[in-house]
C-alpha atoms as a PDB file:
ATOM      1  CA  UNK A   1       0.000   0.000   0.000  1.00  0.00           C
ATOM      2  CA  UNK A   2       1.163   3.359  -1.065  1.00  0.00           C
ATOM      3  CA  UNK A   3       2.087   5.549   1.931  1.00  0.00           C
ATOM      4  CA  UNK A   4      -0.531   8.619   2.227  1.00  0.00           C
ATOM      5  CA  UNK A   5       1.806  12.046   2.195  1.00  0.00           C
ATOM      6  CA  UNK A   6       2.611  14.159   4.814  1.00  0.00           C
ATOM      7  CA  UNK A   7       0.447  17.388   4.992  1.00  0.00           C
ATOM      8  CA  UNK A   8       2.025  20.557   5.771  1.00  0.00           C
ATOM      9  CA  UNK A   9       0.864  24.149   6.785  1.00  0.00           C
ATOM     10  CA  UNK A  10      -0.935  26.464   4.092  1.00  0.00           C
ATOM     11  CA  UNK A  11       1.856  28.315   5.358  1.00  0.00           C
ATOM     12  CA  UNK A  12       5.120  27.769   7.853  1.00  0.00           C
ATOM     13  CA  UNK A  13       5.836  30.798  10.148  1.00  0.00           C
ATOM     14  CA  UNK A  14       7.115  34.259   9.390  1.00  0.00           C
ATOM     15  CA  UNK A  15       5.546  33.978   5.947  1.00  0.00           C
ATOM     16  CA  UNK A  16       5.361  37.072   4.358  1.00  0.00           C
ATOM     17  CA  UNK A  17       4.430  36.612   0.498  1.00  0.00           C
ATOM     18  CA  UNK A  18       4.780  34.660  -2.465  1.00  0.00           C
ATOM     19  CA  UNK A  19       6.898  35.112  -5.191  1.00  0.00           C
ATOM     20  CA  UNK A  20       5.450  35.272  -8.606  1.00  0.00           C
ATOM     21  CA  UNK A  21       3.605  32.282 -10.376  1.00  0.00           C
ATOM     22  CA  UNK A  22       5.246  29.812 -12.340  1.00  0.00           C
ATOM     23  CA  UNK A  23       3.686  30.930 -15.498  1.00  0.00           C
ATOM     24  CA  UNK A  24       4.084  34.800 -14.630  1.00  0.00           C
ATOM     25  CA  UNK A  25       5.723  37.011 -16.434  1.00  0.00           C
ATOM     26  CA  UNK A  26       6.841  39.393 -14.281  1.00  0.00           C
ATOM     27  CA  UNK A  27      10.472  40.410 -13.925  1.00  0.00           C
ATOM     28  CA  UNK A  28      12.265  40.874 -10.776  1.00  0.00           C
ATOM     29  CA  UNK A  29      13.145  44.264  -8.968  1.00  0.00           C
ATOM     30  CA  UNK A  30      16.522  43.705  -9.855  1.00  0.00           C
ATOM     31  CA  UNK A  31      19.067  42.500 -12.723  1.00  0.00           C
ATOM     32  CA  UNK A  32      20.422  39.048 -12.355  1.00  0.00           C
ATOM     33  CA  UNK A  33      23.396  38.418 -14.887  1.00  0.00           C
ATOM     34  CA  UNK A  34      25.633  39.445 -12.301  1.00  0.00           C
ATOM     35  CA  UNK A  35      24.224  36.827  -9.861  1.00  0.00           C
ATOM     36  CA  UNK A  36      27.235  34.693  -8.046  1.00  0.00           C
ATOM     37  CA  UNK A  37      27.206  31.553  -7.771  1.00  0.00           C
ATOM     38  CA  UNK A  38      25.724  31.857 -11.395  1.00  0.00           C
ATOM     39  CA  UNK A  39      23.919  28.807 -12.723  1.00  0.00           C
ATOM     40  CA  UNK A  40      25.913  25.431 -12.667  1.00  0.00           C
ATOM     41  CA  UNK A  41      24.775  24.593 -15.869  1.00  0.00           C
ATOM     42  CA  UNK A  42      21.818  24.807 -18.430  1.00  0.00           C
ATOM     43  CA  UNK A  43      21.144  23.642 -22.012  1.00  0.00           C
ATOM     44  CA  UNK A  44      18.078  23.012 -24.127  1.00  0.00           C
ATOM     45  CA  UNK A  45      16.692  20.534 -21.872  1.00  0.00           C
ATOM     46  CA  UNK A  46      17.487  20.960 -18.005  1.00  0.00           C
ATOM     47  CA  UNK A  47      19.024  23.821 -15.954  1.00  0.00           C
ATOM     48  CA  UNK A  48      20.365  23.317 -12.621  1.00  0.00           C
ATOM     49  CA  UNK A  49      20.680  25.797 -10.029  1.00  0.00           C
ATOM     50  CA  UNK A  50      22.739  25.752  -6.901  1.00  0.00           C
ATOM     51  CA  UNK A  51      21.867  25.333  -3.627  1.00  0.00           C
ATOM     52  CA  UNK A  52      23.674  25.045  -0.298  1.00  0.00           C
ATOM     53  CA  UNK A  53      20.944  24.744   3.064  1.00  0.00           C
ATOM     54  CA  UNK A  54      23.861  25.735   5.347  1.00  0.00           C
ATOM     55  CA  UNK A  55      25.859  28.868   5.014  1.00  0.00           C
ATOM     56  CA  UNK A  56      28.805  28.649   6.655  1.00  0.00           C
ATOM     57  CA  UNK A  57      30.594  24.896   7.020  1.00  0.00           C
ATOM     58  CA  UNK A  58      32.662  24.448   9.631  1.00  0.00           C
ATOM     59  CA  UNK A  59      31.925  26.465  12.213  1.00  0.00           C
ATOM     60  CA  UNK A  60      29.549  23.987  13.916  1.00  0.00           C
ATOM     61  CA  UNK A  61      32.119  21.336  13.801  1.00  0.00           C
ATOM     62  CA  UNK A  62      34.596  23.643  15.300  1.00  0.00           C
ATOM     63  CA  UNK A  63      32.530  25.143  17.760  1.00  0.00           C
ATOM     64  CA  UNK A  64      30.831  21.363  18.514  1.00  0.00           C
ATOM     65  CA  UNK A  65      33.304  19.284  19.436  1.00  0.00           C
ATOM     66  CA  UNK A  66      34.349  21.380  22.441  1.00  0.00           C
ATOM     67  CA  UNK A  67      30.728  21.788  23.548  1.00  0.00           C
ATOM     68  CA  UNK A  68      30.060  18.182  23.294  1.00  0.00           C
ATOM     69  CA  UNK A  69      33.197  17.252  25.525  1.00  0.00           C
ATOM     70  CA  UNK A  70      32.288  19.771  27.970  1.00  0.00           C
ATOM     71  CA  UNK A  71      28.780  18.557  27.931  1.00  0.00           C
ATOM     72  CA  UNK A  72      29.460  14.849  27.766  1.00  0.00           C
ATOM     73  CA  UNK A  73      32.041  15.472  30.963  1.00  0.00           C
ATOM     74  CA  UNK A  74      29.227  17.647  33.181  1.00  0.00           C
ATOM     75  CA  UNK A  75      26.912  14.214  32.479  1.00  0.00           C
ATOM     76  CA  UNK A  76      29.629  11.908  33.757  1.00  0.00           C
ATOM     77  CA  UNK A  77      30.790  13.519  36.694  1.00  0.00           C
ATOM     78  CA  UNK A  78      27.748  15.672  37.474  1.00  0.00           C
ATOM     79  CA  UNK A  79      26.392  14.201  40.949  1.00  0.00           C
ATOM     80  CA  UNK A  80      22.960  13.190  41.019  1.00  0.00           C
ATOM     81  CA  UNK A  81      22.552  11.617  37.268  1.00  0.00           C
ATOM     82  CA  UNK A  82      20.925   8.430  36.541  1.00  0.00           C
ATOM     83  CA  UNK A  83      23.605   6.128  37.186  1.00  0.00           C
ATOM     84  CA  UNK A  84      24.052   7.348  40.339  1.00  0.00           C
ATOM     85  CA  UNK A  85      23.000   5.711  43.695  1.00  0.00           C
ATOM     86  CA  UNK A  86      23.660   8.941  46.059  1.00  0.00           C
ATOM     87  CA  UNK A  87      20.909  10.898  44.914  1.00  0.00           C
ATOM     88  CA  UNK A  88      20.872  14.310  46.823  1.00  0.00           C
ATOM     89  CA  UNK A  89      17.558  15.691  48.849  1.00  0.00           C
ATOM     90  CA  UNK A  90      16.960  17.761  45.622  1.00  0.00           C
ATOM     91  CA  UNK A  91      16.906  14.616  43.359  1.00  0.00           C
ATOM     92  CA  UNK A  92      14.417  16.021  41.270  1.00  0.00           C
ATOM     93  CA  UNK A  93      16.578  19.242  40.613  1.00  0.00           C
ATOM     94  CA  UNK A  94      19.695  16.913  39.962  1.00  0.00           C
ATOM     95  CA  UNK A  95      17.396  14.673  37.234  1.00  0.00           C
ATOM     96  CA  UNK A  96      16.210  17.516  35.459  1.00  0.00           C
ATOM     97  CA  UNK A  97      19.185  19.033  34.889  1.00  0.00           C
ATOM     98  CA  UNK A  98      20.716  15.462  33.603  1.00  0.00           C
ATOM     99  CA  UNK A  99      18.335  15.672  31.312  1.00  0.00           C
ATOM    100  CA  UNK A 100      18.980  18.802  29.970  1.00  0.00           C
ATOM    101  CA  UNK A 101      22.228  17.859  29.538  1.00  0.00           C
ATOM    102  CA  UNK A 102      21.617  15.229  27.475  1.00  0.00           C
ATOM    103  CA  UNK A 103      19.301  16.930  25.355  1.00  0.00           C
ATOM    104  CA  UNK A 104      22.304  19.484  24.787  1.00  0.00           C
ATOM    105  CA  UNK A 105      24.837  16.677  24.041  1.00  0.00           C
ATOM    106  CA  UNK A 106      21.988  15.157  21.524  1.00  0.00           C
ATOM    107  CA  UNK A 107      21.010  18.556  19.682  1.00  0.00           C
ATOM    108  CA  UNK A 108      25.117  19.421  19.534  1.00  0.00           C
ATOM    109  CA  UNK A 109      25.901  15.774  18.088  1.00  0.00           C
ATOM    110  CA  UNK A 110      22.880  16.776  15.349  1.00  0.00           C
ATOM    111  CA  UNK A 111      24.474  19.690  14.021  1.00  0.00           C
ATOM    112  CA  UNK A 112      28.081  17.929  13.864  1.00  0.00           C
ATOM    113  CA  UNK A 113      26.304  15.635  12.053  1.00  0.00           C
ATOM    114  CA  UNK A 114      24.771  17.408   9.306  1.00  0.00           C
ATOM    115  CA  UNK A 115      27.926  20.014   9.613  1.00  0.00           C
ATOM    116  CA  UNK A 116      29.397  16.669   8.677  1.00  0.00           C
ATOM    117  CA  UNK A 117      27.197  14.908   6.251  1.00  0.00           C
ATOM    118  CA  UNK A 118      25.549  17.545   4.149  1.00  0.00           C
ATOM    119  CA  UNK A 119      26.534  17.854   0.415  1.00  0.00           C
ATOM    120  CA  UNK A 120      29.063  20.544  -1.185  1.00  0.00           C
ATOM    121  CA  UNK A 121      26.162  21.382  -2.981  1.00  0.00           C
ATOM    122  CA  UNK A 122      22.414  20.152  -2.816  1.00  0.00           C
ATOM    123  CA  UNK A 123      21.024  21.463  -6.445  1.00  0.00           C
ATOM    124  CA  UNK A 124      18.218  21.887  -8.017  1.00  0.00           C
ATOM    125  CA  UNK A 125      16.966  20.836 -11.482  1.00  0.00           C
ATOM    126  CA  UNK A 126      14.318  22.090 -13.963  1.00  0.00           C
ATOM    127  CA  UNK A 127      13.310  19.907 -16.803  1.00  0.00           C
ATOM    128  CA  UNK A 128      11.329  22.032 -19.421  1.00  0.00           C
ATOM    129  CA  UNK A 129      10.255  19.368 -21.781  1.00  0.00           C
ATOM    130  CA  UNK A 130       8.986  17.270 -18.537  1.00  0.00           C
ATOM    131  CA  UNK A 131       7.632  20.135 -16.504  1.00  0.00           C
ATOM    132  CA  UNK A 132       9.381  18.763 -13.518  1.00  0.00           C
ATOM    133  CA  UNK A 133      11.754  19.930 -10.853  1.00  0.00           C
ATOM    134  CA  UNK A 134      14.521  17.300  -9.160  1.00  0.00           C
ATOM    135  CA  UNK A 135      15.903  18.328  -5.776  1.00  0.00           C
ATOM    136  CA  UNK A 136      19.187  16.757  -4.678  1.00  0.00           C
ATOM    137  CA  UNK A 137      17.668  16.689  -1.118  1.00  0.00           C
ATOM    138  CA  UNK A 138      19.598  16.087   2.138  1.00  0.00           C
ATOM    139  CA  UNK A 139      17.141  14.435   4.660  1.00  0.00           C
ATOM    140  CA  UNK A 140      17.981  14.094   8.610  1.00  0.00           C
ATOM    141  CA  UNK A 141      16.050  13.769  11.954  1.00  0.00           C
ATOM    142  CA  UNK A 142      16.548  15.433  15.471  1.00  0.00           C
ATOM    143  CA  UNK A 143      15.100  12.438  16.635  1.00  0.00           C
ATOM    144  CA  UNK A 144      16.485   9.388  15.410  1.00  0.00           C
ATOM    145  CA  UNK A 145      20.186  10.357  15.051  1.00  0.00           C
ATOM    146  CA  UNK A 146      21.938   7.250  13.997  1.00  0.00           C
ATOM    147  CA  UNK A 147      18.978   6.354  11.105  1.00  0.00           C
ATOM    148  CA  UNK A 148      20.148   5.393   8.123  1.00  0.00           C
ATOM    149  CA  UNK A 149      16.273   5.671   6.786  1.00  0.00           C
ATOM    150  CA  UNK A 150      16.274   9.606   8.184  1.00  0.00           C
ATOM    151  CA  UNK A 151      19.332  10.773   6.850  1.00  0.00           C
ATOM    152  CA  UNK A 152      21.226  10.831   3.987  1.00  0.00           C
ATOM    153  CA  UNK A 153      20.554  12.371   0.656  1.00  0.00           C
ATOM    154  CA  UNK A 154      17.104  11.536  -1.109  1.00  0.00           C
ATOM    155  CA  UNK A 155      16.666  12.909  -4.488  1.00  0.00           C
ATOM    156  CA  UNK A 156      12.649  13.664  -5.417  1.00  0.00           C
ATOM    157  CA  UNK A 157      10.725  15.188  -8.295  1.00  0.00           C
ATOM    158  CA  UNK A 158       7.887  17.104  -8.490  1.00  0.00           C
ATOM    159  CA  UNK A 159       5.465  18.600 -10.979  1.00  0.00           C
ATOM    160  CA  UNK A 160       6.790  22.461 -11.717  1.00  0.00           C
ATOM    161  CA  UNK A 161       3.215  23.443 -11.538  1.00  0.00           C
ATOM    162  CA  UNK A 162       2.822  22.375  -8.750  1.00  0.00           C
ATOM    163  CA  UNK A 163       5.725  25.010  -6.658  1.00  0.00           C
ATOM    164  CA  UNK A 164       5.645  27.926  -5.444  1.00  0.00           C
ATOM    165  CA  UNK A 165       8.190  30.003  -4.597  1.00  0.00           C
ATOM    166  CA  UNK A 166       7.473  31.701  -0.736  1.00  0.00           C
ATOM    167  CA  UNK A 167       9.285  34.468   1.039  1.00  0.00           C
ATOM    168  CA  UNK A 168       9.993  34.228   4.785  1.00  0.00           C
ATOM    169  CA  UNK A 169      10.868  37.346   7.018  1.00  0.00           C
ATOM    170  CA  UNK A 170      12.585  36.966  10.536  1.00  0.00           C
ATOM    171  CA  UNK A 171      13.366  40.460  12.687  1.00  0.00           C
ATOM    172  CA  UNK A 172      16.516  39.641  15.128  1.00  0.00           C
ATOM    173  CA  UNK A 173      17.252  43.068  16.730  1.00  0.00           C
ATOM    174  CA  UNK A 174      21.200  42.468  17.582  1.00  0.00           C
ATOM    175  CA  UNK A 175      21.481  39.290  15.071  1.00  0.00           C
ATOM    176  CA  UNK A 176      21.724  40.731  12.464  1.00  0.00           C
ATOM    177  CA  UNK A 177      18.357  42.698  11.729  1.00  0.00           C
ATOM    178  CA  UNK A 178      16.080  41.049   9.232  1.00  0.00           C
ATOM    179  CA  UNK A 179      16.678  37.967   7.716  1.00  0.00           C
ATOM    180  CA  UNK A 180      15.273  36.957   4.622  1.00  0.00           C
ATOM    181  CA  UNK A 181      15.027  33.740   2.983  1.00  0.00           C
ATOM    182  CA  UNK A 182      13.135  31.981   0.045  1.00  0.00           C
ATOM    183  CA  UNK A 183      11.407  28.165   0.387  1.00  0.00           C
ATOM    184  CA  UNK A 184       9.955  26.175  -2.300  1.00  0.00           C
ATOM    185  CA  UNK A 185       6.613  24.637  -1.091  1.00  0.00           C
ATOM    186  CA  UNK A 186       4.972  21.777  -3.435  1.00  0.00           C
ATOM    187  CA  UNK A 187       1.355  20.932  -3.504  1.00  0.00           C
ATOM    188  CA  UNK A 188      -0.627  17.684  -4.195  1.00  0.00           C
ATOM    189  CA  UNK A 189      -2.636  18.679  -7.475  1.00  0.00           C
ATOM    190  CA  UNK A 190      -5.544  16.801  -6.486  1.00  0.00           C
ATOM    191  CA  UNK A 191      -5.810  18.546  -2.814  1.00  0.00           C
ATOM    192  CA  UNK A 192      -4.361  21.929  -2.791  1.00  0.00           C
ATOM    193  CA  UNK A 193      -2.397  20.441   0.646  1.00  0.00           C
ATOM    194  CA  UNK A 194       1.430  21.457   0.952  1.00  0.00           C
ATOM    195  CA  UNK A 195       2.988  18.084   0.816  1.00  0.00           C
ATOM    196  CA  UNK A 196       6.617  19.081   1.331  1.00  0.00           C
ATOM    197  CA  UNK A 197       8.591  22.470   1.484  1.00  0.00           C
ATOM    198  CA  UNK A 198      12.429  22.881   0.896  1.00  0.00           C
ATOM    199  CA  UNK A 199      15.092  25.495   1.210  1.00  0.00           C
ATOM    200  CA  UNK A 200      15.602  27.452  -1.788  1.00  0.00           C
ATOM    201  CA  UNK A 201      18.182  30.373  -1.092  1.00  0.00           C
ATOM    202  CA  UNK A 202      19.664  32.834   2.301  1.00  0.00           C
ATOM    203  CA  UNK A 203      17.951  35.446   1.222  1.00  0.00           C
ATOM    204  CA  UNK A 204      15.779  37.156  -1.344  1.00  0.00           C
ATOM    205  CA  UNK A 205      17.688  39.151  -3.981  1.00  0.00           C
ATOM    206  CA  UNK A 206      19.133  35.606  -4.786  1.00  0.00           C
ATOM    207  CA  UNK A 207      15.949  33.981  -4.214  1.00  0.00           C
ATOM    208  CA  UNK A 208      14.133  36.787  -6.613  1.00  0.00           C
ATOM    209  CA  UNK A 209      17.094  36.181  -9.366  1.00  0.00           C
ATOM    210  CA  UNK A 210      17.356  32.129  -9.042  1.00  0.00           C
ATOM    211  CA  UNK A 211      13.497  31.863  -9.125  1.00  0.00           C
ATOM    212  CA  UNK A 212      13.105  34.665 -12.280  1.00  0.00           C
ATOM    213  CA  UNK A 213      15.669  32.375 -13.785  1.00  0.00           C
ATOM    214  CA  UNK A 214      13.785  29.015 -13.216  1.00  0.00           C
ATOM    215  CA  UNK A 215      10.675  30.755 -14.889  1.00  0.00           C
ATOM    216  CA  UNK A 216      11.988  32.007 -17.672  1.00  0.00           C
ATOM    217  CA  UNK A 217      13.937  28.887 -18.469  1.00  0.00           C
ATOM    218  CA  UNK A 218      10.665  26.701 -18.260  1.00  0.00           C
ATOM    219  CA  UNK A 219       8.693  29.348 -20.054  1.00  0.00           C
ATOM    220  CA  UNK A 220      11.026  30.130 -22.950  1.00  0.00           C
ATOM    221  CA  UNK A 221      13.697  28.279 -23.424  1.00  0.00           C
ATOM    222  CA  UNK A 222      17.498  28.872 -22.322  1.00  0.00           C
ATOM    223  CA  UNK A 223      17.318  31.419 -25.021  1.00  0.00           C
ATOM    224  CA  UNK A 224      15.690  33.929 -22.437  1.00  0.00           C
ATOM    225  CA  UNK A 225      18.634  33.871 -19.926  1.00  0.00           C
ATOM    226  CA  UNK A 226      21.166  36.669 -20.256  1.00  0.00           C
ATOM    227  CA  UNK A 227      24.758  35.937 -20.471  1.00  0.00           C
ATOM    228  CA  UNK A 228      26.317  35.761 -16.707  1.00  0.00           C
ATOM    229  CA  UNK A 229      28.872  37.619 -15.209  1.00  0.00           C
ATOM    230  CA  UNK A 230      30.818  34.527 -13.199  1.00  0.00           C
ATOM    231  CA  UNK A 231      31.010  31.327 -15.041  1.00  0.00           C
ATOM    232  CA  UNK A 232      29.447  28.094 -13.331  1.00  0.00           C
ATOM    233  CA  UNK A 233      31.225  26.216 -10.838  1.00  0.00           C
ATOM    234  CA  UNK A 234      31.703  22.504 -10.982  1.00  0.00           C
ATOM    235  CA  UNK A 235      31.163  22.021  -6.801  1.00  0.00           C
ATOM    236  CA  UNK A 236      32.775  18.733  -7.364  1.00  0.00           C
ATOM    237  CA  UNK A 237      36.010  20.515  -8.334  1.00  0.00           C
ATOM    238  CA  UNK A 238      38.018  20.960  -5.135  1.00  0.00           C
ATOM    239  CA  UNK A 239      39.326  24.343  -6.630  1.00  0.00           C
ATOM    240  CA  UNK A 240      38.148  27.392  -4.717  1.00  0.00           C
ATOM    241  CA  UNK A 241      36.870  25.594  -2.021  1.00  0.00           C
ATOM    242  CA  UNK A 242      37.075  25.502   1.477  1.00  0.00           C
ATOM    243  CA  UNK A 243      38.755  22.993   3.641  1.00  0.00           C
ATOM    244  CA  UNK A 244      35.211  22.200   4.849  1.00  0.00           C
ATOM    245  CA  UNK A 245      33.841  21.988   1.917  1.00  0.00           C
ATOM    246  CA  UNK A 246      36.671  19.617   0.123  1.00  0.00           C
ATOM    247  CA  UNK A 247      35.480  17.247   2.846  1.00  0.00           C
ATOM    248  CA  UNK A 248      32.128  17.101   2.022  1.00  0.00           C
ATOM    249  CA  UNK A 249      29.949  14.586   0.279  1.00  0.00           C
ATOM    250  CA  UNK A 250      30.403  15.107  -3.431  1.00  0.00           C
ATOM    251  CA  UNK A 251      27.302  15.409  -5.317  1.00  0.00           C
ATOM    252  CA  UNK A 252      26.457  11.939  -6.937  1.00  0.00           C
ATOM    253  CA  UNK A 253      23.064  11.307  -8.173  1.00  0.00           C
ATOM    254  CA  UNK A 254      21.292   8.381  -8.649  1.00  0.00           C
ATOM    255  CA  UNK A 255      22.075   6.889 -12.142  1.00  0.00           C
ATOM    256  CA  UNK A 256      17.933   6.891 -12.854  1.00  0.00           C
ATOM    257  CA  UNK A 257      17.601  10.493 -11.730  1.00  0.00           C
ATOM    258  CA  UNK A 258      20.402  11.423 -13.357  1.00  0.00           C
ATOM    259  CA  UNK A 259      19.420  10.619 -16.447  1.00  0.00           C
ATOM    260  CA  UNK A 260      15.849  11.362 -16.497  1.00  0.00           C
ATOM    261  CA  UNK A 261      16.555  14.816 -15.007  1.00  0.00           C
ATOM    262  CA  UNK A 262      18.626  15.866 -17.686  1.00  0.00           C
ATOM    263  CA  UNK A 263      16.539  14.494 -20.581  1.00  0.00           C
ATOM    264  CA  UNK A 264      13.821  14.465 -22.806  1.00  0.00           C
ATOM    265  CA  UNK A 265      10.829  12.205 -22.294  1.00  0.00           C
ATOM    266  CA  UNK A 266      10.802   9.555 -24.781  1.00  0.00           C
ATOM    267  CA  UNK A 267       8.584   9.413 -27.297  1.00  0.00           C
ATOM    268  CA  UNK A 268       4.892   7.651 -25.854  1.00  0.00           C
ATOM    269  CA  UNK A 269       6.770   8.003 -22.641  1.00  0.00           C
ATOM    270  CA  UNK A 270       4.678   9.325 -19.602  1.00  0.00           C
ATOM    271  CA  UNK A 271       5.728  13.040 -18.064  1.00  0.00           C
END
């Protein structure tokens, strides 16, 4: 039996707006041939735009390890923990603060993780003569850490009609001010229900120029886009990259995916 999807919010929190239809024609505030990183590649058939969920690699590693030492050393030697048989008058003091402890040292161990485990690169791919979208998507889980089945990259398609483009707005006075970024929520054409939303881009000028891109590229044809400032980067190629990300995952996908991503469907072939 075919699992029944996962429904998601109409929308997720700090929505603000939508970006424009897939079959609008309306052109961004801005110019986008100087956009950097510039497309990775595009031809008649599929153009695939890069994508990278974390910002900065690295700095969780570095900054994790010594938390989780600390954190893991304060559970061992903290008095009052589970595995210990002199439990104090305030026992219930000493267990709740064992177990924030080891929701620290699980949450810290997370990040390393996908610090860790996440891709050089998690693209995205728009097939005009299928009218579909293919996400290299990196999957993981809070909960079930050491999952094989929750983590790991999981490429999907989905129906370009079916995506829209959403803008989310976060105000951190002293963090930075207002953060911006762009998510890419697909709906089930039968039900109207959100059955999965991903990260698109950090924030919005890049989000307005990759998505203006993606639309004119499925509407018309690579012939639309302009010519780009910065040539395309090969994210396999170790050149230019950080130490962080030269140890990261190269992007490898699926031999089926691959190939139906970045071709034509076949003649009596199903979309």
């Amino acid at each position: 039996m075919k699992a029944k999807p996962k429904i998601l919010s109409e929308r997720a929190l700090c929505w603000s707006h939508d970006l424009p239809d897939v079959s609008s024609s309306a052109v961004p505030r801005l110019s986008f041939e100087d956009i950097d990183p510039s497309p990775n590649f595009f031809d008649e058939v599929c153009l695939e735009l890069p994508r990278s969920t974390v910002s900065l690699r690295g700095i969780v590693l570095l900054t994790g390890v010594p938390i989780l030492a600390f954190t893991a050393g304060v559970f061992i030697y903290m008095p009052g923990i589970f595995f210990s048989i002199n439990w104090s008058g305030d026992w219930h003091i000493d267990l709740l603060a064992s177990l924030m402890v080891l929701v620290s040292i699980w949450a810290t161990a997370t990040y390393i993780k996908i610090d860790l485990l996440l891709p050089r690169d998690e693209p995205i791919r728009f097939n005009r003569l299928r009218r579909k979208i293919y996400l290299y998507q990196f999957r993981f889980h809070y909960i079930y850490l050491f999952s094989r089945k929750h983590w790991g990259v999981k490429p999907v398609a989905y129906n370009w009609d079916d995506v829209t483009a959403e803008v989310y707005r976060v105000y951190a006075p002293g963090h930075g001010g207002l953060f911006e970024n762009v998510m890419l929520s697909i709906r089930n054409p039968d039900t109207n229900e959100v059955i999965d939303r991903v990260f698109f881009t950090h924030d919005l000028r890049r989000g307005e120029a990759y998505w203006a891109i993606a639309r004119l590229f499925m509407q018309q044809g690579p012939e639309a886009l302009p010519k780009f400032v910065h040539p395309p980067r090969d994210w396999n190629d170790d050149d230019g990259l950080s130490h962080m990300h030269c140890l990261a995952p190269k992007v490898l996908w699926p031999e089926a995916i691959d190939r139906e991503s970045r071709t034509a469907p076949a003649e009596g072939e199903a979309r």
